[in-house]
Structure formats: structure tokens, C-alpha cells
Protein backbone atom coordinates (compact mmCIF):
# COMPACT_ATOMS: atom_id res chain seq x y z
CA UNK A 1 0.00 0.00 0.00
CA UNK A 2 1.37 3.58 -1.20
CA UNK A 3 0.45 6.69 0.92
CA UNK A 4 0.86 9.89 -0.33
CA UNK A 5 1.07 12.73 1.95
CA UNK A 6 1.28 15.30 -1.01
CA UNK A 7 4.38 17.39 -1.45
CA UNK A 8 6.84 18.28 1.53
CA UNK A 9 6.08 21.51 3.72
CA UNK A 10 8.49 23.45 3.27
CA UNK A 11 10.23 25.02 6.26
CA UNK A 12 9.32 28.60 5.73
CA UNK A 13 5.76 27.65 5.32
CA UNK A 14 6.05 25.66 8.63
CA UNK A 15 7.16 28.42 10.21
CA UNK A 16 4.80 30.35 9.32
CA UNK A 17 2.02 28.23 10.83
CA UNK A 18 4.38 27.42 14.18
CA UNK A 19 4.25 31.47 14.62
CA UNK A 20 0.66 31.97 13.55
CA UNK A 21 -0.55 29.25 16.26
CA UNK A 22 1.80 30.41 19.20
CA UNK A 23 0.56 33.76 18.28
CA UNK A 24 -3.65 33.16 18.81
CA UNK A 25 -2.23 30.84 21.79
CA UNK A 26 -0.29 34.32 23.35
CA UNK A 27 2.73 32.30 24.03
CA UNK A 28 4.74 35.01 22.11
CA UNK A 29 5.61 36.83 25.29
CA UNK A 30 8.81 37.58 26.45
CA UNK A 31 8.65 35.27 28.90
CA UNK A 32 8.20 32.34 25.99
CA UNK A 33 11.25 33.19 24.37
CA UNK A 34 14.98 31.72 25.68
CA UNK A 35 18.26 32.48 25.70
CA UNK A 36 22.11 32.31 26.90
CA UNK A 37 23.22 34.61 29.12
CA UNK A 38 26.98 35.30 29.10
CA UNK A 39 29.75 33.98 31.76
CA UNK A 40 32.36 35.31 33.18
CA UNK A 41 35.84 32.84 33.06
CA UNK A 42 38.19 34.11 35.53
CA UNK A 43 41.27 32.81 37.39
CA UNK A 44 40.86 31.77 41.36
CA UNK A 45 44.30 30.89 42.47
CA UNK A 46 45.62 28.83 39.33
CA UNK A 47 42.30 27.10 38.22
CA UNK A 48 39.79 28.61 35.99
CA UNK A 49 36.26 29.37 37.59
CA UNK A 50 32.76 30.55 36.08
CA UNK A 51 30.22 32.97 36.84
CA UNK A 52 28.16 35.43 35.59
CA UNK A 53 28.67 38.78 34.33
CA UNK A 54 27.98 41.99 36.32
CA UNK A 55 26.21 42.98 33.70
CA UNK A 56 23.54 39.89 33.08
CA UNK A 57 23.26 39.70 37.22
CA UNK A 58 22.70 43.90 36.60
CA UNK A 59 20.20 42.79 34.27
CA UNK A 60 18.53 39.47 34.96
CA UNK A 61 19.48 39.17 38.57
CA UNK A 62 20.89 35.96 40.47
CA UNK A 63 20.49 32.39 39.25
CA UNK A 64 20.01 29.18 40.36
CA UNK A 65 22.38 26.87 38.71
CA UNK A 66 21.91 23.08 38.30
CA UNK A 67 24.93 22.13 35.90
CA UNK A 68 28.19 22.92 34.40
CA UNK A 69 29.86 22.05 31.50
CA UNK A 70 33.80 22.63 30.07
CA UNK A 71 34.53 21.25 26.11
CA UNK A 72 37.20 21.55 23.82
CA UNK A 73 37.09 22.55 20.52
CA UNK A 74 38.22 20.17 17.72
CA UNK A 75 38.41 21.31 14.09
CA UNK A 76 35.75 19.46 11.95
CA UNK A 77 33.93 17.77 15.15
CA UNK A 78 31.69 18.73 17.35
CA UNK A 79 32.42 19.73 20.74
CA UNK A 80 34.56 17.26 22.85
CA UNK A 81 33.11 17.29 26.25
CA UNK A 82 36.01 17.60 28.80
CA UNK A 83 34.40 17.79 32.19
CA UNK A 84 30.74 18.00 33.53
CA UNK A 85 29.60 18.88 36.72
CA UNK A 86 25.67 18.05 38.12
CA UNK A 87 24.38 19.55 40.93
CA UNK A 88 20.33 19.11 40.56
CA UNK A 89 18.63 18.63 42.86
CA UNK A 90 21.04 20.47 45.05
CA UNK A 91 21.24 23.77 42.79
CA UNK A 92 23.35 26.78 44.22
CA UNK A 93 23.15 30.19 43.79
CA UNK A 94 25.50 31.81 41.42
CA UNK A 95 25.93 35.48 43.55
CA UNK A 96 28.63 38.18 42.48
CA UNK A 97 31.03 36.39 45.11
CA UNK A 98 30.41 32.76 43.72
CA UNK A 99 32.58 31.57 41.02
CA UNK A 100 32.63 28.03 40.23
CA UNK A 101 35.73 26.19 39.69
CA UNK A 102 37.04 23.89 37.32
CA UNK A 103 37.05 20.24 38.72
CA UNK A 104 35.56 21.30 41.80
CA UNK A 105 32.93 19.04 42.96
CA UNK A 106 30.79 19.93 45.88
CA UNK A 107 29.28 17.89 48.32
CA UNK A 108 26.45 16.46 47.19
CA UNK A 109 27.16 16.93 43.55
CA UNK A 110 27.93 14.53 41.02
CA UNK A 111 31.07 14.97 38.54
CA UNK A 112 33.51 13.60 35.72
CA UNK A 113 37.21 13.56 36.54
CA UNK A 114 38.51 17.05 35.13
CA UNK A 115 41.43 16.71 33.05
CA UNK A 116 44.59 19.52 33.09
CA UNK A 117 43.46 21.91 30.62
CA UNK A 118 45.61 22.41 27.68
CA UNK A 119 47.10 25.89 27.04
CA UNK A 120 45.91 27.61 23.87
CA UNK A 121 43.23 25.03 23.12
CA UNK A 122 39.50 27.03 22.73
CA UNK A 123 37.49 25.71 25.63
CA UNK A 124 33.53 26.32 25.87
CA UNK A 125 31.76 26.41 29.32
CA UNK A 126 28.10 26.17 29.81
CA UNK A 127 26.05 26.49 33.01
CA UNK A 128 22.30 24.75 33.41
CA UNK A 129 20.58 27.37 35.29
CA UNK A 130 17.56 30.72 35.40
CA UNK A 131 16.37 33.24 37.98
CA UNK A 132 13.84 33.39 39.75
CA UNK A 133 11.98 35.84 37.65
CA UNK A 134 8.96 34.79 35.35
CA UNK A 135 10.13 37.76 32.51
CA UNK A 136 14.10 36.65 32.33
CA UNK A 137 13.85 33.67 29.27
CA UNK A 138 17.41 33.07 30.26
CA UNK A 139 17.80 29.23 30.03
CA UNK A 140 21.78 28.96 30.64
CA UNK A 141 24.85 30.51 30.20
CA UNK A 142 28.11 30.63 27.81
CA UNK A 143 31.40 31.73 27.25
CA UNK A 144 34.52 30.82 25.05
CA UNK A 145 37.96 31.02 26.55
CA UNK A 146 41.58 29.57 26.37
CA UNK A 147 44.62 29.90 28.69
CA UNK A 148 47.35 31.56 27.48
CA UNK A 149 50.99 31.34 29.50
CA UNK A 150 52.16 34.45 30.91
CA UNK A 151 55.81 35.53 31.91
CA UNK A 152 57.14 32.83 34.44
CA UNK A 153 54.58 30.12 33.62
CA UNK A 154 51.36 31.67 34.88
CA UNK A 155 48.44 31.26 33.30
CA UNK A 156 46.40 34.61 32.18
CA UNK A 157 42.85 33.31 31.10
CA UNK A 158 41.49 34.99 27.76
CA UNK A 159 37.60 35.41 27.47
CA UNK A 160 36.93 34.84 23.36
CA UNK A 161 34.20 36.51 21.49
CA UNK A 162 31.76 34.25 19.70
CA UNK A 163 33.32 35.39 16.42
CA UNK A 164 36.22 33.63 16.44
CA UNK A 165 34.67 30.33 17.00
CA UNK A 166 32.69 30.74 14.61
CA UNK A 167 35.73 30.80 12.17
CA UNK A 168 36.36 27.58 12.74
CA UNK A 169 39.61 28.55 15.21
CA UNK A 170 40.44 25.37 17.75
CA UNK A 171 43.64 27.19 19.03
CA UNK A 172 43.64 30.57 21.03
CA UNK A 173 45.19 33.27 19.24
CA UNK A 174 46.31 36.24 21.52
CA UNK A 175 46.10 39.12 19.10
CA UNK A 176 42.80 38.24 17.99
CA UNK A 177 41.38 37.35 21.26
CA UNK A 178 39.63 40.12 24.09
CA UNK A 179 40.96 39.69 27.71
CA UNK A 180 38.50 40.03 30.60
CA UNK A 181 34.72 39.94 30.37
CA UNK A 182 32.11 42.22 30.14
């Protein structure tokens, strides 16, 4: 037996309908929408740690945060996760003095061994977490970095815009990389 569903939808036309129907539903509020808010990748002692901007706690306010996630960049692949860090259903709150380090596992929490990271490899970090407040669509939050050795072996971290990744770049690049965070 044959079936014929007539010809494919396309994907603008699907679109189309998806907005139309969220749109007599009202689900086209702000509070519908997601996105990633940006991180913060600082040195604590020797070891990189994550938190939030000033300016998306400014913004957004505090949130609770349920995972974290470092990967490395490899040309032509996706993504190779390097270390992963759970902490639902024990979430903490990511305040302006909180900054999560790299291998650190609380108590409580579950983890993967975290590997020495490499210097001048692109890393990605991505935290599982939102506010408390129904307008923020915030889902998570991002950043891009690399370590870069400074005079007498000390690590500087470098905090990579989006751009550069999206070059296809696996290796940090100094010149073409922004130091600090927002």
C-alpha cells in the first residue's frame, strides 16, 4: 500500500504556521522566548572558575544553577566534552562572590574527573541554570575562553568573542582574542 502525503512543507511555510498558532495561543511573550546569558571565566588561584557577568546579574538578577559544563574545541567535530559537573537537585546560587571552579565538585554533587586543561586550546563552558523571575527567558549561560601562559609560567585566562569560533579557530590566538569579560 502507497500513501501519499502530497508534497513536503516546506520550512518557511512551517514556520509560518508554528508562529501563527503560538501567536492566537499568546505564548509570544517575552517570557516564551529563551536564551544564553553570558559567563564570566576568571582565574581563582591557578584554576579557571565561572560565573556570571555583572552585567547579566545587573540585568537578569541571580540564578540558580543546576549544571556545568567545560569542552574543547576540535576542528571538523563537534564539541569534545572535557568535564561535567551536576548539581540538581542540590542547585546553588551563582551570587557576584560565587565563582565556580574547574574540577571542583561539591558535596552532594555529582562529577567527571577534570582533566589539566591544555594551554591555547578554545574551551567552551556552559552552566544549566535561570532566575527566579517569570520575565528573564534566560535558560543557561556561555562563554569561550583559552589559557594563554604568561611571563614565568602563569596562566592569564582569555575570554573569546563568539566570532572567532565561529571561524572555525580550535587554538587561542592572543592578538585576535579580548581579555577580561564584560
Amino acid at each position: 500500500m502507497n500513501v501519499s502525503l502530497g508534497p513536503p512543507i516546506r520550512a518557511r511555510h512551517l514556520a509560518a504556521v508554528v508562529l501563527a498558532l503560538t501567536a492566537q495561543l499568546g505564548t509570544t511573550d517575552a517570557s516564551a522566548m529563551s536564551r544564553m546569558g553570558s559567563l564570566e571565566v576568571r582565574l581563582q588561584g591557578d584554576t579557571p572558575c565561572f560565573t556570571i557577568t555583572r552585567k547579566e546579574r545587573w540585568w537578569n538578577g541571580v540564578p540558580m544553577i543546576h549544571s556545568v559544563g567545560v569542552s574543547a574545541y576540535v576542528r571538523g567535530a563537534p564539541p569534545t566534552p572535557v568535564w561535567h559537573l551536576r548539581l540538581f537537585p542540590n542547585a546553588i546560587r551563582l551570587d557576584r562572590d560565587t565563582c565556580l571552579p574547574y574540577g571542583h565538585s561539591p558535596a552532594g554533587a555529582g562529577s567527571t574527573e577534570a582533566p589539566r586543561l591544555v594551554p591555547w586550546q578554545i574551551y567552551a563552558v556552559g552552566i544549566g541554570g535561570r532566575t527566579d523571575r517569570p520575565s528573564d527567558g534566560t535558560q543557561g549561560y556561555s562563554a569561550d575562553f583559552c589559557l594563554v601562559p604568561g611571563e614565568g609560567g602563569a596562566m592569564t585566562v582569555v575570554n573569546l568573542s563568539g566570532e572567532s569560533i565561529q571561524r572555525g579557530q580550535t587554538r587561542c590566538h592572543a592578538g585576535s582574542a579580548r581579555s577580561g569579560a564584560e
